[in-house]
N, C-alpha and C. Protein backbone atom coordinates (compact mmCIF):
# COMPACT_ATOMS: atom_id res chain seq x y z
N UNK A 1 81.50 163.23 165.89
CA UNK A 1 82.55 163.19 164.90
C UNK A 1 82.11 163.92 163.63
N UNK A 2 80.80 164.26 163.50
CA UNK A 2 79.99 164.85 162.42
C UNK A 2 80.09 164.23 161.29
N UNK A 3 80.18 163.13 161.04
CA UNK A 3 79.76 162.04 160.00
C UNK A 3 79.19 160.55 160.72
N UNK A 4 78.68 160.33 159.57
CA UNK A 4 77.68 158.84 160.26
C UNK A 4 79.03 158.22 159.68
N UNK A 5 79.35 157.01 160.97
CA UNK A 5 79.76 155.79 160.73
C UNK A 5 79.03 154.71 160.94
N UNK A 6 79.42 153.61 159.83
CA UNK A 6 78.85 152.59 160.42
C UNK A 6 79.18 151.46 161.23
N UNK A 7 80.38 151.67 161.72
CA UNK A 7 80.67 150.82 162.94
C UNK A 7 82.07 151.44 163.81
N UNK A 8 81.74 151.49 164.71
CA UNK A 8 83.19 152.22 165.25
C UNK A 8 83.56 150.96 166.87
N UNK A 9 85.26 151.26 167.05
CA UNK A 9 85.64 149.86 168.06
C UNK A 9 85.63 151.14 169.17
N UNK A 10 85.59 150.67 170.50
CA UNK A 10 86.11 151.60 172.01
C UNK A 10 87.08 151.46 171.95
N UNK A 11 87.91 152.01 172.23
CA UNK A 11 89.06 152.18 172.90
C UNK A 11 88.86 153.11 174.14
N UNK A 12 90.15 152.47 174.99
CA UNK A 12 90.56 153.35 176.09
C UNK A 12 91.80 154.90 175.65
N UNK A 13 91.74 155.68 176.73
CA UNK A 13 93.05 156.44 176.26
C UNK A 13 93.82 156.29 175.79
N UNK A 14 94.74 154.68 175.61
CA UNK A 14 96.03 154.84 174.93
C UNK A 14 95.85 154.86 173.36
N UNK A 15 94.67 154.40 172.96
CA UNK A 15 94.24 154.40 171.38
C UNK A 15 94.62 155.62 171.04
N UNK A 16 95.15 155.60 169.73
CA UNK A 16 95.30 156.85 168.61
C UNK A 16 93.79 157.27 168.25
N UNK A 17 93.39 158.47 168.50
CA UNK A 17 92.09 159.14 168.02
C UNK A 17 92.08 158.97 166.27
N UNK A 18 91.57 158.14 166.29
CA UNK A 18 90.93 157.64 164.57
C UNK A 18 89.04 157.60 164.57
N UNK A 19 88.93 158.12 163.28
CA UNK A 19 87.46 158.30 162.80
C UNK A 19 86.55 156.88 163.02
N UNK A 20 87.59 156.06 162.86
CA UNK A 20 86.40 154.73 163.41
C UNK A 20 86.44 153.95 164.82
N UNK A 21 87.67 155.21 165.81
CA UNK A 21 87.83 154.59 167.61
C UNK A 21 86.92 155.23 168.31
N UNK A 22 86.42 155.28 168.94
CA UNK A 22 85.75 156.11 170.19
C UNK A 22 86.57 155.68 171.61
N UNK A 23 87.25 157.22 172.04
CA UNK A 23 88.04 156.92 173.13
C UNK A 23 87.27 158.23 173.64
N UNK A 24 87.37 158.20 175.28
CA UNK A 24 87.32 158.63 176.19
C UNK A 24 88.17 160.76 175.81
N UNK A 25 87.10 161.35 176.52
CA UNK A 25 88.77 162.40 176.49
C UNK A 25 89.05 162.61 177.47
N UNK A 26 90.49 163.14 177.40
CA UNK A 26 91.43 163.16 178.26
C UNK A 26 90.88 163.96 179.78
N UNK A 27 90.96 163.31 180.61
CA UNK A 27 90.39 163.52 182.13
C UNK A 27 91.36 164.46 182.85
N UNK A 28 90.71 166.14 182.35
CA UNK A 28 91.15 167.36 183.31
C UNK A 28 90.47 168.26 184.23
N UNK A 29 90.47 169.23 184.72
CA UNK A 29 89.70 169.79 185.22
C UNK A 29 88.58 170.50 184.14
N UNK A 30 88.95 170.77 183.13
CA UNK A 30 88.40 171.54 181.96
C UNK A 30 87.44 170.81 180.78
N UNK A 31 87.00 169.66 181.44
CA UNK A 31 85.96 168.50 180.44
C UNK A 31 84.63 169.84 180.88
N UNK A 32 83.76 169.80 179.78
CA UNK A 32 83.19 169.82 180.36
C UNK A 32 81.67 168.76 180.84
N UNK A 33 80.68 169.12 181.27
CA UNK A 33 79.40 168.37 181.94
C UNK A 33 79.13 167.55 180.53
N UNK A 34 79.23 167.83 179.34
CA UNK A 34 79.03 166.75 178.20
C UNK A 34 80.08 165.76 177.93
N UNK A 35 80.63 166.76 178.09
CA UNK A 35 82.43 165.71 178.22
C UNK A 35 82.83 164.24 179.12
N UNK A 36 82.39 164.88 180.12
CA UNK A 36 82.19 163.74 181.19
C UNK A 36 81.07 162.76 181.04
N UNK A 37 80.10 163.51 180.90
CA UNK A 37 78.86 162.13 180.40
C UNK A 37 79.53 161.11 179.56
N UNK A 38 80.08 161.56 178.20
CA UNK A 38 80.54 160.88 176.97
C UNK A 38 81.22 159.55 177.64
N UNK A 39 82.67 160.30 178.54
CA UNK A 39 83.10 159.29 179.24
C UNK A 39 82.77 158.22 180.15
N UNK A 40 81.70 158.80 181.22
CA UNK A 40 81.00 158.14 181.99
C UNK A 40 80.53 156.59 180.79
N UNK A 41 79.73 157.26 180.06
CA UNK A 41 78.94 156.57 178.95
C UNK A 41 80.04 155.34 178.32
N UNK A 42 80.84 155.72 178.15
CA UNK A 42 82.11 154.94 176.93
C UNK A 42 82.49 154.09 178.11
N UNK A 43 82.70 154.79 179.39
CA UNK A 43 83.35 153.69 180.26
C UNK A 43 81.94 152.91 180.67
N UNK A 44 80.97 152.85 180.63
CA UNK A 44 79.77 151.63 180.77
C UNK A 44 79.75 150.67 179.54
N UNK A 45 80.05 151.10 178.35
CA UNK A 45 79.67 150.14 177.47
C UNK A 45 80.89 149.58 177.13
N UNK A 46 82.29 150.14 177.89
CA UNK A 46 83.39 149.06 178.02
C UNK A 46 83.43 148.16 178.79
N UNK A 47 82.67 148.57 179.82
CA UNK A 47 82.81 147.40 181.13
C UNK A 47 81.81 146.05 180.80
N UNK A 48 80.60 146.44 180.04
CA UNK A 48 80.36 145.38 179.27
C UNK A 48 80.68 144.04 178.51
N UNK A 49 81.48 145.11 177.71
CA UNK A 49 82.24 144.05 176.75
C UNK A 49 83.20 143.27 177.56
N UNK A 50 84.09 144.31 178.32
CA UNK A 50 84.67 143.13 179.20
C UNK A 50 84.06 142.18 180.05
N UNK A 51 82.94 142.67 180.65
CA UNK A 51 82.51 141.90 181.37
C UNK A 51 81.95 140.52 180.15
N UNK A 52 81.91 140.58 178.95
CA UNK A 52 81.17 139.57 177.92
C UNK A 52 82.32 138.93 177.62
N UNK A 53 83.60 139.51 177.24
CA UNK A 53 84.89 138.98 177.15
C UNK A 53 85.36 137.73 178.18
N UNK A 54 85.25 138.12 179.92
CA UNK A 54 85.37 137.59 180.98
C UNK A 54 84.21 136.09 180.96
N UNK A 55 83.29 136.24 180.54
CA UNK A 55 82.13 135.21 180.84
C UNK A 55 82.71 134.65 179.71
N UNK A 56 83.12 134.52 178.19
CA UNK A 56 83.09 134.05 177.24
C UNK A 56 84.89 133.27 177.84
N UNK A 57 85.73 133.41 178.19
CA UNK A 57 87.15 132.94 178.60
C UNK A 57 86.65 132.28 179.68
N UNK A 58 85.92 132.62 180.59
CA UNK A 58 85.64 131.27 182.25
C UNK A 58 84.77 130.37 181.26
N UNK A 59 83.92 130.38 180.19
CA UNK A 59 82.91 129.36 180.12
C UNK A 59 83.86 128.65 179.12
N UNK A 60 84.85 128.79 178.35
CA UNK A 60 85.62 128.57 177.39
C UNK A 60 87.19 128.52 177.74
N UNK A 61 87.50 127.97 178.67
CA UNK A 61 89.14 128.35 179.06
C UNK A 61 90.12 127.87 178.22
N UNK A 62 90.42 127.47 177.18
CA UNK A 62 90.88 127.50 176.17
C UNK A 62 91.70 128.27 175.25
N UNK A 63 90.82 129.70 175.91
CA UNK A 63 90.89 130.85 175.44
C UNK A 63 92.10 131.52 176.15
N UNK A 64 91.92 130.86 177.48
CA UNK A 64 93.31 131.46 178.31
C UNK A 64 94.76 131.09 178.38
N UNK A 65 94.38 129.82 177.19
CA UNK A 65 96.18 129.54 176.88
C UNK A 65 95.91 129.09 175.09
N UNK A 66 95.68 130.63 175.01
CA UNK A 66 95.86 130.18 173.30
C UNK A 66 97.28 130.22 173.03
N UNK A 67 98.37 130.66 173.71
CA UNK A 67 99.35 130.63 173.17
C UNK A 67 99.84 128.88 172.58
N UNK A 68 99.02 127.61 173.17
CA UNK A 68 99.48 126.65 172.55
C UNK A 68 98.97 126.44 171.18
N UNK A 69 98.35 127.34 170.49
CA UNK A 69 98.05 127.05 169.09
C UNK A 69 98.50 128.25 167.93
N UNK A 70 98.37 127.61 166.68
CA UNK A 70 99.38 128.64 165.82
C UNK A 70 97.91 129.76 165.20
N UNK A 71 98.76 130.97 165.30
CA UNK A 71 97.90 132.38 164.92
C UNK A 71 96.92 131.78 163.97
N UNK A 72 97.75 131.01 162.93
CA UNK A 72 96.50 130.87 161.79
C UNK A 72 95.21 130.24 162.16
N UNK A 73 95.52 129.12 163.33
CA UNK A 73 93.96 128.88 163.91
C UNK A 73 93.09 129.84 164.74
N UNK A 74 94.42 130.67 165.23
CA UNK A 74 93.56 131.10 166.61
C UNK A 74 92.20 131.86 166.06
N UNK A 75 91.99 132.90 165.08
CA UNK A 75 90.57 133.68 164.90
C UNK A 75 89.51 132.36 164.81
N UNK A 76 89.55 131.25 163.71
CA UNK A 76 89.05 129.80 164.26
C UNK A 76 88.50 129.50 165.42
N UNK A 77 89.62 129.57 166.50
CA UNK A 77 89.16 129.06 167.73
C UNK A 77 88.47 129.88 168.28
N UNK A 78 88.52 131.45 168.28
CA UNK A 78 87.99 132.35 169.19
C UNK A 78 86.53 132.12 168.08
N UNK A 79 86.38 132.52 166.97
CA UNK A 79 85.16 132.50 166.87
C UNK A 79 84.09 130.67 166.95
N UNK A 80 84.83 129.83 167.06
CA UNK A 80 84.12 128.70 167.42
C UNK A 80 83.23 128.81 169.05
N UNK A 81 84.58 129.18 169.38
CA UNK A 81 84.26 129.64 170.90
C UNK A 81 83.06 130.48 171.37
N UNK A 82 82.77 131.89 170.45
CA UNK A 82 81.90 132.81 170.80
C UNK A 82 80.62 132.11 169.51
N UNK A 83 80.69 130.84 168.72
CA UNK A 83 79.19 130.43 168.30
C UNK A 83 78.53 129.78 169.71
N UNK A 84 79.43 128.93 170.00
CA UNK A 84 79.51 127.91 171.41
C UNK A 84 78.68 128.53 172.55
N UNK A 85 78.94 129.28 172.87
CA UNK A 85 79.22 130.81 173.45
C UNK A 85 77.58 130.82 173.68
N UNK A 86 77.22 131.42 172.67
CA UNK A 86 75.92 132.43 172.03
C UNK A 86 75.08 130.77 171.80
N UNK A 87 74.68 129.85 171.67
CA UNK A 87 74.02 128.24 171.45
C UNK A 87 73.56 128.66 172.89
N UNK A 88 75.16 128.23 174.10
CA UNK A 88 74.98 127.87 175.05
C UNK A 88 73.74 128.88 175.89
N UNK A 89 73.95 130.36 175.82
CA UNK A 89 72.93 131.02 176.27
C UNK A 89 71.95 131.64 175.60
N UNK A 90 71.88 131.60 174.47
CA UNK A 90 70.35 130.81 173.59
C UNK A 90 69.40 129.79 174.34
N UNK A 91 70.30 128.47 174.87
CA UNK A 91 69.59 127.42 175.27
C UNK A 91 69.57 127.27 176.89
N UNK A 92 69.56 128.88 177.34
CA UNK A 92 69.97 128.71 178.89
C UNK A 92 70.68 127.96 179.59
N UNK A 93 71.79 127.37 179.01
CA UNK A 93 73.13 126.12 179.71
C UNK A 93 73.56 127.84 180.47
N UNK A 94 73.19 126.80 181.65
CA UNK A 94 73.58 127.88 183.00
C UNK A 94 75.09 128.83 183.34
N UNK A 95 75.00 129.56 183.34
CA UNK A 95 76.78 130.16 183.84
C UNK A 95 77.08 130.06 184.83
N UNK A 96 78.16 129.42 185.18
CA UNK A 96 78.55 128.68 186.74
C UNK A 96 79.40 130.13 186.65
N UNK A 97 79.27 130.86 188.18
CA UNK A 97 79.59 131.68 188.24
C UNK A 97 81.19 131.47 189.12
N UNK A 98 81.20 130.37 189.42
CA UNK A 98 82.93 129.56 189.45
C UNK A 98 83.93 129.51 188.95
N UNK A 99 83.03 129.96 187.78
CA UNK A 99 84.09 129.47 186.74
C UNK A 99 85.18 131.15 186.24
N UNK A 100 84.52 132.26 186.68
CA UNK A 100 85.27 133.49 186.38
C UNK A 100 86.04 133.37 187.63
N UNK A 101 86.31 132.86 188.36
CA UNK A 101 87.55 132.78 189.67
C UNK A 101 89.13 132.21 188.34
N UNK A 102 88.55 131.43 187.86
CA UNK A 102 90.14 130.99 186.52
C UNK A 102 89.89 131.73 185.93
N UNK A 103 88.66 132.50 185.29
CA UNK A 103 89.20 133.65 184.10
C UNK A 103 89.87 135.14 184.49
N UNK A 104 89.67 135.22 185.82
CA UNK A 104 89.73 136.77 185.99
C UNK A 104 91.34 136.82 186.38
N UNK A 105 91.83 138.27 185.82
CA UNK A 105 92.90 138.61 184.89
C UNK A 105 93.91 138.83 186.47
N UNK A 106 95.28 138.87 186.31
CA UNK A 106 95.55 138.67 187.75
C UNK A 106 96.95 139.67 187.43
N UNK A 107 97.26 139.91 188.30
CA UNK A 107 98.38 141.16 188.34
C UNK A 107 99.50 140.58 188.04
C-alpha cells in the first residue's frame, strides 16, 4: 500500500478497497506469481480467524442466538465471551471438539 499502517481488518472480495482493508485481488488469468501468493497468503490468515471465530461460538453458544439480546449489550457479551474464551485456553479447559457440530454455519 506504500505506507505503514498500524492495523488493517481482511476482508474478502466484496469489501470496498480502503487503506485500512486488505482484500484479496480479483482472481483472473492476469494475477500475477506475487499476486497469487498475496491471495494464497490473505486466504490462510482468514481461515484462521474463522476457524478462531468457529471455536469461540461452539465453546460459547450464546453467541449463536444473540439475536435474543439488545445491540447495546451485545459488544458486552461478545467481548465477555472472548475474555472467557482466552482464561479457558490459558488454563488448558479442553476443547470438546463436539461442540463445533452446533457451531458450524449451515446453508
Amino acid at each position: 500500500m506504500g505506507k505503514a499502517q498500524k492495523y488493517v481488518l481482511l476482508g474478502d472480495a466484496t469489501y470496498p478497497l480502503q487503506d485500512w482493508i486488505l482484500k484479496p485481488y480479483q482472481e483472473d488469468e492476469n494475477l500475477t506469481q506475487r499476486q497469487l501468493q498475496f491471495n494464497y497468503r490473505l486466504k490462510r490468515a482468514h481461515s484462521v480467524i474463522e476457524n478462531a471465530f468457529l471455536r469461540l461460538k461452539a465453546r460459547w453458544q450464546i453467541l449463536l442466538k444473540c439475536d435474543d439480546c439488545s445491540l447495546e449489550l451485545l459488544p458486552t457479551l461478545v467481548l465477555a465471551c472472548c475474555i472467557l474464551h482466552n482464561v479457558c485456553e490459558a488454563h488448558d479447559n479442553p476443547f470438546n471438539e463436539e461442540w463445533l457440530e452446533g457451531a458450524e454455519p449451515t446453508e
